[in-house]
Protein backbone atom coordinates (compact mmCIF):
# COMPACT_ATOMS: atom_id res chain seq x y z
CA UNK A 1 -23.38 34.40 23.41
CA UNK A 2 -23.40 31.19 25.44
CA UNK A 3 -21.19 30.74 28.46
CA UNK A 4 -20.31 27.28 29.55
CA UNK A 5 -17.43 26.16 31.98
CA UNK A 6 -15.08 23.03 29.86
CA UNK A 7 -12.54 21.48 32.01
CA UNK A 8 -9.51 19.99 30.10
CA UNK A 9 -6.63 17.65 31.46
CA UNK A 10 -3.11 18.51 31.19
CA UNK A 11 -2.51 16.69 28.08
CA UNK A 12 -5.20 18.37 26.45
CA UNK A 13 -3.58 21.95 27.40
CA UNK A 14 -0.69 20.90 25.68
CA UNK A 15 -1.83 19.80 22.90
CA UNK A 16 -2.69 23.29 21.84
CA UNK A 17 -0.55 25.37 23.47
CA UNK A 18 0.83 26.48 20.02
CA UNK A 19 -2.56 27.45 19.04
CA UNK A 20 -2.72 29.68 22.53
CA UNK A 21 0.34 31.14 21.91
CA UNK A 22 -0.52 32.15 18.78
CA UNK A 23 -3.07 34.49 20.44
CA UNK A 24 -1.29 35.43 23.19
CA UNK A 25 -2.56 33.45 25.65
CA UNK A 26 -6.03 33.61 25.02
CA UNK A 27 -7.50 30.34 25.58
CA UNK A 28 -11.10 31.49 23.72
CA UNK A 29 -9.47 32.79 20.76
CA UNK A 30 -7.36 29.32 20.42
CA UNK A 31 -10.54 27.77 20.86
CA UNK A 32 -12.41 29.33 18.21
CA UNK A 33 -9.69 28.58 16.08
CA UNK A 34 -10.14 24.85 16.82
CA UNK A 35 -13.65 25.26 16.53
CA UNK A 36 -13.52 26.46 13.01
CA UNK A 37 -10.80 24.50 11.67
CA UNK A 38 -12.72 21.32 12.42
CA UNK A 39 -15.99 23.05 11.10
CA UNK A 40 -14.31 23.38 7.84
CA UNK A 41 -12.86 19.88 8.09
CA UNK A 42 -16.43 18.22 7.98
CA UNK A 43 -18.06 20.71 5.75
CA UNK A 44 -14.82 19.71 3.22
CA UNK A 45 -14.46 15.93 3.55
CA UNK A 46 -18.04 15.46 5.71
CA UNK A 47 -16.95 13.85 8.94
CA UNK A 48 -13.70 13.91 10.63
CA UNK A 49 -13.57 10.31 10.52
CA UNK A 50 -12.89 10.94 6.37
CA UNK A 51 -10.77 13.52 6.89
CA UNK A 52 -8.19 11.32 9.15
CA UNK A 53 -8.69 8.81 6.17
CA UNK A 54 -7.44 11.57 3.63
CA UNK A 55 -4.57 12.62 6.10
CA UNK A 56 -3.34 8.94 6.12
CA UNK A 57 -3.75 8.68 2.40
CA UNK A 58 -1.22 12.04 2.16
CA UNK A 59 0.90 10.81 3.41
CA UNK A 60 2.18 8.42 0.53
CA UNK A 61 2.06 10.13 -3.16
CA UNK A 62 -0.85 10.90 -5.02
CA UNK A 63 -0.80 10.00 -8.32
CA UNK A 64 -3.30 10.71 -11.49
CA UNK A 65 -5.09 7.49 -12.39
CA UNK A 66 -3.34 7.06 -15.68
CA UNK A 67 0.13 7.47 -14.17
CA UNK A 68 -0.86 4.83 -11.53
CA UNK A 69 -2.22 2.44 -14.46
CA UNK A 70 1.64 2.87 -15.91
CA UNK A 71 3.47 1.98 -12.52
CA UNK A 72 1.31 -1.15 -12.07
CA UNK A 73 1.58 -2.59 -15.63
CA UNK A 74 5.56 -1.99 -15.40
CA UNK A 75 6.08 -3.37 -11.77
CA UNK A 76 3.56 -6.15 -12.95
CA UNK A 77 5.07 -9.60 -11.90
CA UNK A 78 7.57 -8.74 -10.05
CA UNK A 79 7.52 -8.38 -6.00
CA UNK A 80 8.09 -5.42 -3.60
CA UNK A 81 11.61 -4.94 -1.68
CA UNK A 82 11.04 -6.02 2.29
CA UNK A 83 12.06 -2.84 3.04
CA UNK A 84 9.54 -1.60 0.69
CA UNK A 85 6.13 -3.87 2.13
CA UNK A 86 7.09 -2.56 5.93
CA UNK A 87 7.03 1.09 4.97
CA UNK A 88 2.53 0.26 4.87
CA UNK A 89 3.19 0.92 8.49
CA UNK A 90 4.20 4.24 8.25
CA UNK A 91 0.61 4.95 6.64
CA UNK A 92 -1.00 2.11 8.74
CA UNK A 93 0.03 -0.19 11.92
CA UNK A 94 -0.61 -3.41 10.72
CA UNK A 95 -0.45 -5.39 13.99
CA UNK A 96 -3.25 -7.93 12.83
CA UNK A 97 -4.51 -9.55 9.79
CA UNK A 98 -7.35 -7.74 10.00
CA UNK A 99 -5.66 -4.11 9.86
CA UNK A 100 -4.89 -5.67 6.07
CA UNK A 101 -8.24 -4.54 5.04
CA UNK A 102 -7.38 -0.49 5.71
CA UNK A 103 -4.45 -0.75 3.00
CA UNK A 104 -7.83 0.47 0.72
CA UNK A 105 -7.82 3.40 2.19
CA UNK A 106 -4.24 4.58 0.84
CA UNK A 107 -6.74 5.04 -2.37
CA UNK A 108 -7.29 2.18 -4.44
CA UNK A 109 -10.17 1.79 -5.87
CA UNK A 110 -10.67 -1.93 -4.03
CA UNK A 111 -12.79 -3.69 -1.34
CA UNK A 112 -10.24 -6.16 0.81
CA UNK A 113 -11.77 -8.80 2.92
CA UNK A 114 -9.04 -11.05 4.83
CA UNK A 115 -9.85 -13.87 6.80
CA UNK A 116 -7.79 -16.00 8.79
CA UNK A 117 -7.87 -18.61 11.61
CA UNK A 118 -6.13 -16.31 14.50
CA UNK A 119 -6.06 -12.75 13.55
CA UNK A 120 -2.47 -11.93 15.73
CA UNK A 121 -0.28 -15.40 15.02
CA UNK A 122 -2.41 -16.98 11.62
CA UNK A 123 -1.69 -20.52 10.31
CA UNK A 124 -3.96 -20.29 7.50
CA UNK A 125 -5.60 -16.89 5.80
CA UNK A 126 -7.55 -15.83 3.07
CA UNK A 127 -7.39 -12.48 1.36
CA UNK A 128 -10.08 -11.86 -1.53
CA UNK A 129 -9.76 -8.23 -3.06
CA UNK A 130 -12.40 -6.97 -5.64
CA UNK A 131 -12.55 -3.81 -7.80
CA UNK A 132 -10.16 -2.59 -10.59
CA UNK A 133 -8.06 -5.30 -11.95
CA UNK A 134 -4.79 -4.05 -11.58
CA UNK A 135 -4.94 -2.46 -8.60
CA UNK A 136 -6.73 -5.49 -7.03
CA UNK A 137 -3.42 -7.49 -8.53
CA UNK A 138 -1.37 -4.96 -6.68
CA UNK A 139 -3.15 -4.78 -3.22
CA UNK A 140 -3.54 -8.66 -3.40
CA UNK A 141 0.27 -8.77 -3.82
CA UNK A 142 0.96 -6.23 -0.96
CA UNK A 143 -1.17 -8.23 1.44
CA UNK A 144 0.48 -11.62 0.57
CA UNK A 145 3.83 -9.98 0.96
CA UNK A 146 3.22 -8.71 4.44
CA UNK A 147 1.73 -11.81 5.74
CA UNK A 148 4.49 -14.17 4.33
CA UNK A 149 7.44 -11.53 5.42
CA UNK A 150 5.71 -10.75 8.91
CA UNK A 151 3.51 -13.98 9.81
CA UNK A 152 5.76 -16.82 8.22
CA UNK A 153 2.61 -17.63 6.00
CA UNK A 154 3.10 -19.74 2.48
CA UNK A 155 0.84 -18.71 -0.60
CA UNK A 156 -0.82 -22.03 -1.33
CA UNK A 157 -2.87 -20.70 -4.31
CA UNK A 158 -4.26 -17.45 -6.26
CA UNK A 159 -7.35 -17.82 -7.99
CA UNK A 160 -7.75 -14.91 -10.30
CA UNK A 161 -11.27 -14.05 -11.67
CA UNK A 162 -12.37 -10.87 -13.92
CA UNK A 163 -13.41 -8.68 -10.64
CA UNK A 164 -11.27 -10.22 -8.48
CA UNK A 165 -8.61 -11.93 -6.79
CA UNK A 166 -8.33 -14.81 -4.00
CA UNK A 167 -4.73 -15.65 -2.07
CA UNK A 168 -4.82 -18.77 0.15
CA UNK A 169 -1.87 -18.88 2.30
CA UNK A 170 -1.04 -21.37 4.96
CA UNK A 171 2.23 -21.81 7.93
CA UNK A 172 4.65 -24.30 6.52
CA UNK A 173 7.80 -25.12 8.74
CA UNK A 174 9.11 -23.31 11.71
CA UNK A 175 8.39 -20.01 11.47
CA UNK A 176 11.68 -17.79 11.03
CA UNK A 177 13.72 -20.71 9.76
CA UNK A 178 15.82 -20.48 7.07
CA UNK A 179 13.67 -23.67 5.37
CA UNK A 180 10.59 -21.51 5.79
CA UNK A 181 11.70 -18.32 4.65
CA UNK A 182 13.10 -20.12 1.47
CA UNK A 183 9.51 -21.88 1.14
CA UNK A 184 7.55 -18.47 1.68
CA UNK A 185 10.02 -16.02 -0.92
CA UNK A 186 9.82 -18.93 -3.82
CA UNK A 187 5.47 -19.12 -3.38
CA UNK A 188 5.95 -15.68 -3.72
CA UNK A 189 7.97 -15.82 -6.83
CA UNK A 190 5.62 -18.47 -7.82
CA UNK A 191 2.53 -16.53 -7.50
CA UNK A 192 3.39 -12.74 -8.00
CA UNK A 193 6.67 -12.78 -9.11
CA UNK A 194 6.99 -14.31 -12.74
CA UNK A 195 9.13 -11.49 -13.99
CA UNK A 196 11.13 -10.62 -10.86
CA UNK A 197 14.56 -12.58 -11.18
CA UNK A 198 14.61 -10.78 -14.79
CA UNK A 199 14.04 -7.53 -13.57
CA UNK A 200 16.41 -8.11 -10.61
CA UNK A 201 19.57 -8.93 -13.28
CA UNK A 202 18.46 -5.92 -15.45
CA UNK A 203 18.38 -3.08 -12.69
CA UNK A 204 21.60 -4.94 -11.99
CA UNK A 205 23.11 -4.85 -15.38
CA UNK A 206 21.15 -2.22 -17.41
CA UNK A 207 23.71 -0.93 -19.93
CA UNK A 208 24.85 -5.31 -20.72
CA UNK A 209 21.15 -5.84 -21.46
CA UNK A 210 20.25 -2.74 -23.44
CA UNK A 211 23.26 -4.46 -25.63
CA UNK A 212 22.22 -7.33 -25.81
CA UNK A 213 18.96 -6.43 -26.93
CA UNK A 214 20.12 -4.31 -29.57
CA UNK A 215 22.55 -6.92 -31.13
CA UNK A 216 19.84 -9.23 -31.49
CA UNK A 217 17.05 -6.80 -32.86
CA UNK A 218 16.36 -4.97 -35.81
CA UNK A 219 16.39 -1.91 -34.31
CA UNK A 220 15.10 0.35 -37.06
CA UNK A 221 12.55 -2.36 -38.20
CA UNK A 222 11.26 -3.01 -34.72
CA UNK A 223 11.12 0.58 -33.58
CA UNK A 224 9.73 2.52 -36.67
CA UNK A 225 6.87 -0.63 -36.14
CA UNK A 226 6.28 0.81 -32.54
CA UNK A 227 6.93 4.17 -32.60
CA UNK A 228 6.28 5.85 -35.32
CA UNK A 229 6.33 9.46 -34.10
CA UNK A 230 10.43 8.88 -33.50
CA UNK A 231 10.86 8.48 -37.39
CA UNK A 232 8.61 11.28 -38.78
């Protein structure tokens, strides 16, 4: 057995004072609980520095790969709620352009690189994101999102290649004016959003639009094409 002397501040005590509690007051016995809990946190997930990557990813849902496939070809074209693009800061505190780049590790299978002339108060940026197609799509669109909502920024272009995706966005306009915001929402539209008016008026008006369909299609025809297995 080794004896050493640790000192620890205040803040440190209590931290785990739970933990000490737990053992009745035996600071050792907290201690080689800590010990071993963070022996079996690198032996699992090989540093800790992955494990706090893991913890953050947790914290949103984890989905199979398939499932995930299905959400992004059905929200495809159309654009996250505001509300919706700040909640990335619960998972990550996205105070710069830069911290863009750590929206891979919620656990898409993407690299992000963003650029941008000023990483705190950008006039012009650049975010490239490589890897699965889809997901890139949806990541791209995220990023874009928050730096239109949160830096003012206009998407000027998307150039969209078989491995990946490039969004150019410059400041247009007073930033926070009602001019700019209109500018900023309709490049968004432009760019991301070809199908989200439509699906705005459907969530809106499901039950008029299911008519509608249905007066003007063959059902039967159309759906015994499609699926089969209903008319077995």
């Amino acid at each position: 057995m080794i004896r050493k002397n640790i000192s620890l501040y205040d803040e440190d005590v209590k931290r785990i004072e739970r933990i000490v509690e737990k053992h009745g007051g035996n600071l050792i016995a907290a201690i080689r609980e800590i010990i071993e809990f963070t022996h079996s946190m690198q032996r699992k997930f090989g540093s800790l520095e992955e494990a706090t990557r893991v913890e953050r990813r947790i914290k949103g849902i984890c989905i199979p790969n398939m499932m995930l496939n299905w959400f992004l070809r059905y929200t495809n074209a159309c654009l996250p709620d505001e509300i919706a693009i700040g909640s990335l800061e619960e998972i990550h505190a996205l105070e710069s352009v830069s911290d863009l780049a750590d929206i891979a590790d919620i656990g898409f299978a993407v690299d992000i690189q963003v650029d941008a002339d000023d990483d705190r108060d950008p006039k012009e940026a650049t975010i490239q994101v490589s890897g699965e197609r889809m997901q890139a799509e949806f990541v791209a669109k995220l990023a874009a999102c928050f730096l239109a909502e949160n830096k003012g920024l206009v998407v000027e272009d998307v150039a969209r290649r078989a491995t990946s995706i490039t969004v150019k966005l410059k400041g247009s306009g007073e930033r926070g004016s009602e001019a700019n915001y209109k500018m900023m929402r309709e490049s968004l539209i432009t760019h991301f959003g070809e199908r989200h008016v439509m699906m705005q008026e459907i969530l809106q008006k499901p039950k008029f639009w299911n008519s509608i369909v249905n007066a003007t299609t063959d059902w039967d025809d159309v759906q015994r094409h499609k699926y089969p297995r209903i008319y077995r």
